[in-house]
Protein backbone atom coordinates (compact mmCIF):
# COMPACT_ATOMS: atom_id res chain seq x y z
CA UNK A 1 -18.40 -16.30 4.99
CA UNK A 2 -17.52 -17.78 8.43
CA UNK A 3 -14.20 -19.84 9.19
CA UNK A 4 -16.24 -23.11 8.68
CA UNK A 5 -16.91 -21.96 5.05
CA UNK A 6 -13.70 -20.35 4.60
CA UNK A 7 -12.16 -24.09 5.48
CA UNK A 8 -14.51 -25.66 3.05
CA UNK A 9 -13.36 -23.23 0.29
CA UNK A 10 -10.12 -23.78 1.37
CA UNK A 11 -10.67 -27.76 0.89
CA UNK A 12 -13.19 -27.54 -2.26
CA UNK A 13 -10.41 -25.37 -4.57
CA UNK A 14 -7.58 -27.31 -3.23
CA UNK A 15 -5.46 -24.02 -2.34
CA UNK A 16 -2.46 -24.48 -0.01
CA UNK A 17 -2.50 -21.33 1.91
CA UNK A 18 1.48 -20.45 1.80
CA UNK A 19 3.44 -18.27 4.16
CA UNK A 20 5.48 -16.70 1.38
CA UNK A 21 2.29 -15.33 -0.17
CA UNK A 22 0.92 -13.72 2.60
CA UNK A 23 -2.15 -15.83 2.21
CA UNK A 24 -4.50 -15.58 4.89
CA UNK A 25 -7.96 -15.32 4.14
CA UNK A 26 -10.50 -13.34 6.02
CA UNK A 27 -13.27 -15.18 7.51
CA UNK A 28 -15.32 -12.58 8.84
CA UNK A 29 -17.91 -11.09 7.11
CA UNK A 30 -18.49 -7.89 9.14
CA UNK A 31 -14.90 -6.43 8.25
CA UNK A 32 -15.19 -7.32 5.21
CA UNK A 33 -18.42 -5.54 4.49
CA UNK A 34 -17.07 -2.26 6.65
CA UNK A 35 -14.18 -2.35 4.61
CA UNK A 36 -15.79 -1.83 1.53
CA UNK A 37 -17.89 0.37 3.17
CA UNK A 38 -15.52 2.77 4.08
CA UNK A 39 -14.43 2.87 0.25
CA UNK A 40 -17.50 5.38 -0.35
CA UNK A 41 -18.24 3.31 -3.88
CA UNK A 42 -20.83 4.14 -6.08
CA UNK A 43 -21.97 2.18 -9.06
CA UNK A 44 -20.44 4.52 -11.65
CA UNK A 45 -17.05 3.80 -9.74
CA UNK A 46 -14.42 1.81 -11.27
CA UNK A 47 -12.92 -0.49 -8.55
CA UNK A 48 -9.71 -2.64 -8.63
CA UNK A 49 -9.14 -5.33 -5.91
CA UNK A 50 -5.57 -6.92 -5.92
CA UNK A 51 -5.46 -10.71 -4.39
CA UNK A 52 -9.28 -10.98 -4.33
CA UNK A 53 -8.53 -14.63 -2.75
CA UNK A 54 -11.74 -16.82 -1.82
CA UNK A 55 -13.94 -13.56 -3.06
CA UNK A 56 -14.88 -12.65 0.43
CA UNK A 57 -14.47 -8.57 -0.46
CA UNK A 58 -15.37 -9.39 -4.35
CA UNK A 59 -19.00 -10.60 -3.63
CA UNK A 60 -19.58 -7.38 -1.86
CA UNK A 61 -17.68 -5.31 -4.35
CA UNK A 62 -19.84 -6.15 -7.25
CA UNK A 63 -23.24 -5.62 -5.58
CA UNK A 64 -21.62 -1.88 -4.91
CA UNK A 65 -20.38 -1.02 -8.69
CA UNK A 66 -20.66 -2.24 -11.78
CA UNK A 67 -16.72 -2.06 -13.00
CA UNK A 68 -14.67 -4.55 -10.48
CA UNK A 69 -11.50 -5.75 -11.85
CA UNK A 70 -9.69 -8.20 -9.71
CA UNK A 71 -5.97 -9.39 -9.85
CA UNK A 72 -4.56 -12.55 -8.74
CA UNK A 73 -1.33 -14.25 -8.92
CA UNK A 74 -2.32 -17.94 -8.05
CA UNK A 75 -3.77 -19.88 -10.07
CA UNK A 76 -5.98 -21.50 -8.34
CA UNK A 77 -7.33 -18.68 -6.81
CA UNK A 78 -7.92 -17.03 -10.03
CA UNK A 79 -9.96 -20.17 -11.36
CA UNK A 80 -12.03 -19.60 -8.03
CA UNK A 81 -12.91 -16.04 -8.82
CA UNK A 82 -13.31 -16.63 -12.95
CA UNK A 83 -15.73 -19.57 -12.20
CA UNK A 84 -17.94 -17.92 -9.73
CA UNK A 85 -17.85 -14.20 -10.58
CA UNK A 86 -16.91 -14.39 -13.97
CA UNK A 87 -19.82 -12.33 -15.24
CA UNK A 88 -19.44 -9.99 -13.09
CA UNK A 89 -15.60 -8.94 -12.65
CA UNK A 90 -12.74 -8.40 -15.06
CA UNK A 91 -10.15 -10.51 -13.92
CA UNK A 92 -6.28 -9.85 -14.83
CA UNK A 93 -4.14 -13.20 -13.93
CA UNK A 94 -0.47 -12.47 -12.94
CA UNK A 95 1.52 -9.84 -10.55
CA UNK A 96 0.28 -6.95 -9.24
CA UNK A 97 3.99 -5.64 -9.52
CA UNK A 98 4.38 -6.64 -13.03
CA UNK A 99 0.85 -6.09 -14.99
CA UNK A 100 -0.74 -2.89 -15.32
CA UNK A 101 -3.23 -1.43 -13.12
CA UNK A 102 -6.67 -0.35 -15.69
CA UNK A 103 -7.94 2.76 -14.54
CA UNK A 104 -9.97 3.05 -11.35
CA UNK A 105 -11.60 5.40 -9.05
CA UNK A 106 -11.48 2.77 -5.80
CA UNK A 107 -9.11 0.50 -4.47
CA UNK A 108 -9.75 -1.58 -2.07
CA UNK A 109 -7.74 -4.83 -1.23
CA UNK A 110 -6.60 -7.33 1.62
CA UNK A 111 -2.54 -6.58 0.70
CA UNK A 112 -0.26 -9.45 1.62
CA UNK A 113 2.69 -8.32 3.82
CA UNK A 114 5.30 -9.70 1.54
CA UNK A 115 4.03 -7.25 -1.40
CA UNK A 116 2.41 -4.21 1.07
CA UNK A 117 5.10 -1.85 0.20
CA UNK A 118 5.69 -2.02 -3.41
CA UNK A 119 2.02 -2.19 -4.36
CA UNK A 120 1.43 1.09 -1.93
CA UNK A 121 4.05 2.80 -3.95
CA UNK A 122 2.34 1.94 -7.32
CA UNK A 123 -1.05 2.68 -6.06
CA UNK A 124 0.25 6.15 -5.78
CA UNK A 125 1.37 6.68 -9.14
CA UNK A 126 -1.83 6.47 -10.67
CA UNK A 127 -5.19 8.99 -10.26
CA UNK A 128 -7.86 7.32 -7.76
CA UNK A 129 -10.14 9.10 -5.47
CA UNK A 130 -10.06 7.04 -2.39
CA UNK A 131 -8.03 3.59 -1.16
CA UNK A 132 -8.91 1.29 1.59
CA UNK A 133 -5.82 -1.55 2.11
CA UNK A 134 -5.97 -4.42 5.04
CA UNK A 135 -2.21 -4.73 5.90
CA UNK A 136 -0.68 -6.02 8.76
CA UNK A 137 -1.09 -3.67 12.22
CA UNK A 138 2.87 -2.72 11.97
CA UNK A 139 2.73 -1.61 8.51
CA UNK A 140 -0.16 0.63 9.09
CA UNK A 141 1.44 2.11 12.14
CA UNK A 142 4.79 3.02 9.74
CA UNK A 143 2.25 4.36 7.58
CA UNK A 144 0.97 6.94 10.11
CA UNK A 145 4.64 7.43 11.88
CA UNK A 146 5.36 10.61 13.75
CA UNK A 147 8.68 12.15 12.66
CA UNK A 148 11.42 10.06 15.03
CA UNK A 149 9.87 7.30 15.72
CA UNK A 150 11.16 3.76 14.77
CA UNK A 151 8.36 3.40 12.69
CA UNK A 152 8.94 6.90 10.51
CA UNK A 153 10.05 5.74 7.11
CA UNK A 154 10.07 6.82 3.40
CA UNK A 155 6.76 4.91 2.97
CA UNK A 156 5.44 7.76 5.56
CA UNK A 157 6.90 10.59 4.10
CA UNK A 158 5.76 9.40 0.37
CA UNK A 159 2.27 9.09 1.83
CA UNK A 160 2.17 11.94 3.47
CA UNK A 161 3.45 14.05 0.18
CA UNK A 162 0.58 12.50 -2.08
CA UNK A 163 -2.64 11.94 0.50
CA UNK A 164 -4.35 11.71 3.59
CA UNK A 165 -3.55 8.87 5.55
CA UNK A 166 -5.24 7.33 9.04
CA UNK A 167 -6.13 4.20 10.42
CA UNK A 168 -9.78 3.14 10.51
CA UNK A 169 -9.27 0.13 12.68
CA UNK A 170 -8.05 -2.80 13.79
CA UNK A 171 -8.61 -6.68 12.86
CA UNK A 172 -7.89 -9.20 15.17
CA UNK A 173 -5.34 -12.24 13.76
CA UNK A 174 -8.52 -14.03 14.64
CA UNK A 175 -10.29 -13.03 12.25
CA UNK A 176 -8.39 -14.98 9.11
CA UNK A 177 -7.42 -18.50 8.35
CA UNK A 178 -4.81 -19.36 8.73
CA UNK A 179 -4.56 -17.13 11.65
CA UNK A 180 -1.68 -15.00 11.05
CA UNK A 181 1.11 -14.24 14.10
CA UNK A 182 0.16 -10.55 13.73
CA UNK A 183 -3.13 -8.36 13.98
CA UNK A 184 -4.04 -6.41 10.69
CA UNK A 185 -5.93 -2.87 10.54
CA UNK A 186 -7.61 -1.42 7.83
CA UNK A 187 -6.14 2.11 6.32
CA UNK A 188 -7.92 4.71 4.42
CA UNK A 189 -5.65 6.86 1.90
CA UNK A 190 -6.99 9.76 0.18
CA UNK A 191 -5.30 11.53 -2.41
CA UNK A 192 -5.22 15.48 -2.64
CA UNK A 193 -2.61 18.02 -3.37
CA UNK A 194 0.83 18.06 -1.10
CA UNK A 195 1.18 20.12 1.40
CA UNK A 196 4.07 21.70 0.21
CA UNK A 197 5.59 21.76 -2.92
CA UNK A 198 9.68 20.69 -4.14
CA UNK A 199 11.24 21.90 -7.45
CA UNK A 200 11.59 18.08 -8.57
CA UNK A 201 9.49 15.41 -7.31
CA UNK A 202 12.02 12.71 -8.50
CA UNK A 203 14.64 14.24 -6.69
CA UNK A 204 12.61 14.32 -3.33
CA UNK A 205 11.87 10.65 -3.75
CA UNK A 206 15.12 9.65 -4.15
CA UNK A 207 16.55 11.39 -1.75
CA UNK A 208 13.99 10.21 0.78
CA UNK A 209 14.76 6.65 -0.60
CA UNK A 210 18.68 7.11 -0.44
CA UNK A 211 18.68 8.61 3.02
CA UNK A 212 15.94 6.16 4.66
CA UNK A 213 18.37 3.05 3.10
CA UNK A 214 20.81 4.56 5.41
CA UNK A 215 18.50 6.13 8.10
CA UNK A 216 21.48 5.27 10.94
CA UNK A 217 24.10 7.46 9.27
CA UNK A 218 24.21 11.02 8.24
CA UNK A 219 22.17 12.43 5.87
CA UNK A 220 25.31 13.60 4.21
CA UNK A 221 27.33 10.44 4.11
CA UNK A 222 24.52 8.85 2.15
CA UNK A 223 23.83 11.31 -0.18
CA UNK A 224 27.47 11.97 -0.52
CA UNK A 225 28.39 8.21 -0.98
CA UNK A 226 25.18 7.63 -3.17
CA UNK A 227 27.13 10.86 -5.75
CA UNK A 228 23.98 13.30 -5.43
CA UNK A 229 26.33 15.68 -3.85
CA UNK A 230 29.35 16.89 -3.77
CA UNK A 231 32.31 16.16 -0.93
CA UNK A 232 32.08 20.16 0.06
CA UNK A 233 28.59 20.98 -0.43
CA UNK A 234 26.89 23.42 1.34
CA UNK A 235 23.38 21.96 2.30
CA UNK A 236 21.30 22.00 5.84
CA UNK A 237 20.63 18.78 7.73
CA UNK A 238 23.56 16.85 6.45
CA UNK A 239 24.92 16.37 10.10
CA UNK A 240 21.39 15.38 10.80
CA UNK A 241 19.47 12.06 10.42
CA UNK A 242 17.09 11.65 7.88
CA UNK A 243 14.36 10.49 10.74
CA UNK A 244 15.02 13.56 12.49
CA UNK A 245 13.62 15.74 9.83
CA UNK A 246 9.83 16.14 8.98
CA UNK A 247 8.84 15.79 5.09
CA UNK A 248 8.80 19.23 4.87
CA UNK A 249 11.95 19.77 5.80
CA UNK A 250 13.06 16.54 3.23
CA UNK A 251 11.99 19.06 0.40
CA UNK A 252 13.83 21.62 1.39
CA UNK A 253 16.61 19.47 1.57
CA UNK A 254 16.22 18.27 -1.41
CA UNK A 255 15.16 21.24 -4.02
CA UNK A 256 19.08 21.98 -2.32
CA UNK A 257 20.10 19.18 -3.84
CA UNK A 258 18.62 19.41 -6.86
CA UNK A 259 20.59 22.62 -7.22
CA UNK A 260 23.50 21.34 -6.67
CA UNK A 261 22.74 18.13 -9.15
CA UNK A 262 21.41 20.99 -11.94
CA UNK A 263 23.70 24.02 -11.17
């Protein structure tokens, strides 16, 4: 699929592309089939694409394994994909935020900007062995942050926690239609075992999640004002910023916390 073809989809289905939906469509073949390359997927694999769009990563999905379930919102995209793949993917129609994910050892996916973060999130809830996401170039970089940078954020410390993270490469904005303002890169994340361990992961997370809301004040202020701690406790970094401190040092912070919320 060129951008020629990719226009004649576009005209054929009668899809708007629209700005709010993050929807534009890759066009070039060559990413599309080292993207799903770089998913390692064998037949037995159970894959799950979300916003499979004109089918450009589908088609190559379902020559690789024989379980590809697809998710799309619009319905005219879904139509698309049920009318030409329909024998060959299980397709869920609706919100990647709101359905359920089926199980599934691959995910790979061309991630709109507006939903990046949210579906990242949920993709690490559930057991996969590898992902391979095409987001925009600035949300892969915050992905990868080093600690006190602008781009360090609670996305990179919750991905750092729960996998293995890197860039694989970059796409030029030239390479979708519409062409986007942006260039997008493709990012590999592989799940294993954290590299250090907290006394409760839901305590971690939320700290992470209260201090980043607030990443210009104290660490204490927020967690003070958000009633995790006390006015007088007795916990390191709270004169610090949360940007400041590596994830390692988050869990320390917060199993101190967590003592102080469970005495």
């Amino acid at each position: 699929m060129n951008r020629e073809e990719t226009t004649q989809l576009i005209s054929q289905t009668g899809i708007v592309p629209k700005k709010s939906k993050g929807q534009n469509f890759l066009t070039d073949e060559r990413v599309a089939q080292r993207h799903v390359d770089f998913a390692d997927i064998s037949k037995d694999d159970r894959v799950l694409e979300v916003g499979p769009g004109l089918g450009i990563l589908t088609k190559i999905l379902i020559e690789k394994a024989d379980d590809v379930t697809c998710i799309e919102l619009d319905d005219i995209l879904a139509d698309y994909i049920e009318d030409t793949y329909s024998d060959r993917v299980k397709l869920i129609r609706g919100d990647a935020m709101k359905v359920d994910f089926p199980p599934f050892d691959r995910f790979v996916s061309n991630l709109p900007y507006s939903i990046s973060t949210p579906v990242i999130f949920k993709l690490l809830d559930h057991d996969f062995k590898k992902a391979v996401v095409m987001v925009q170039k600035e949300f892969a970089e915050r992905m990868v942050a080093d600690v006190g940078t602008d781009d360090y954020s609670r996305l990179t410390v919750n991905l750092y926690y729960r996998a293995d993270c890197r860039i694989l490469e970059t796409v030029p904005a030239s390479r979708f239609k519409p062409k986007p303002k942006v260039d997008s890169a493709l990012v590999e994340i592989t799940p294993r075992e954290s590299p250090f361990k907290v006394k409760d992961e839901r305590t971690f997370f939320k700290v992470t999640e209260v201090a980043f809301n607030h990443r210009r004040k104290k660490i204490g202020t927020s967690l003070k004002s958000a009633k995790m701690i006390p006015n007088d406790a007795d916990i390191p970094y709270l004169d610090e910023r949360i940007e400041r401190l590596t994830p390692e040092q988050i869990g320390e912070l917060s199993d101190r916390v967590f003592e102080y919320m469970h005495p």
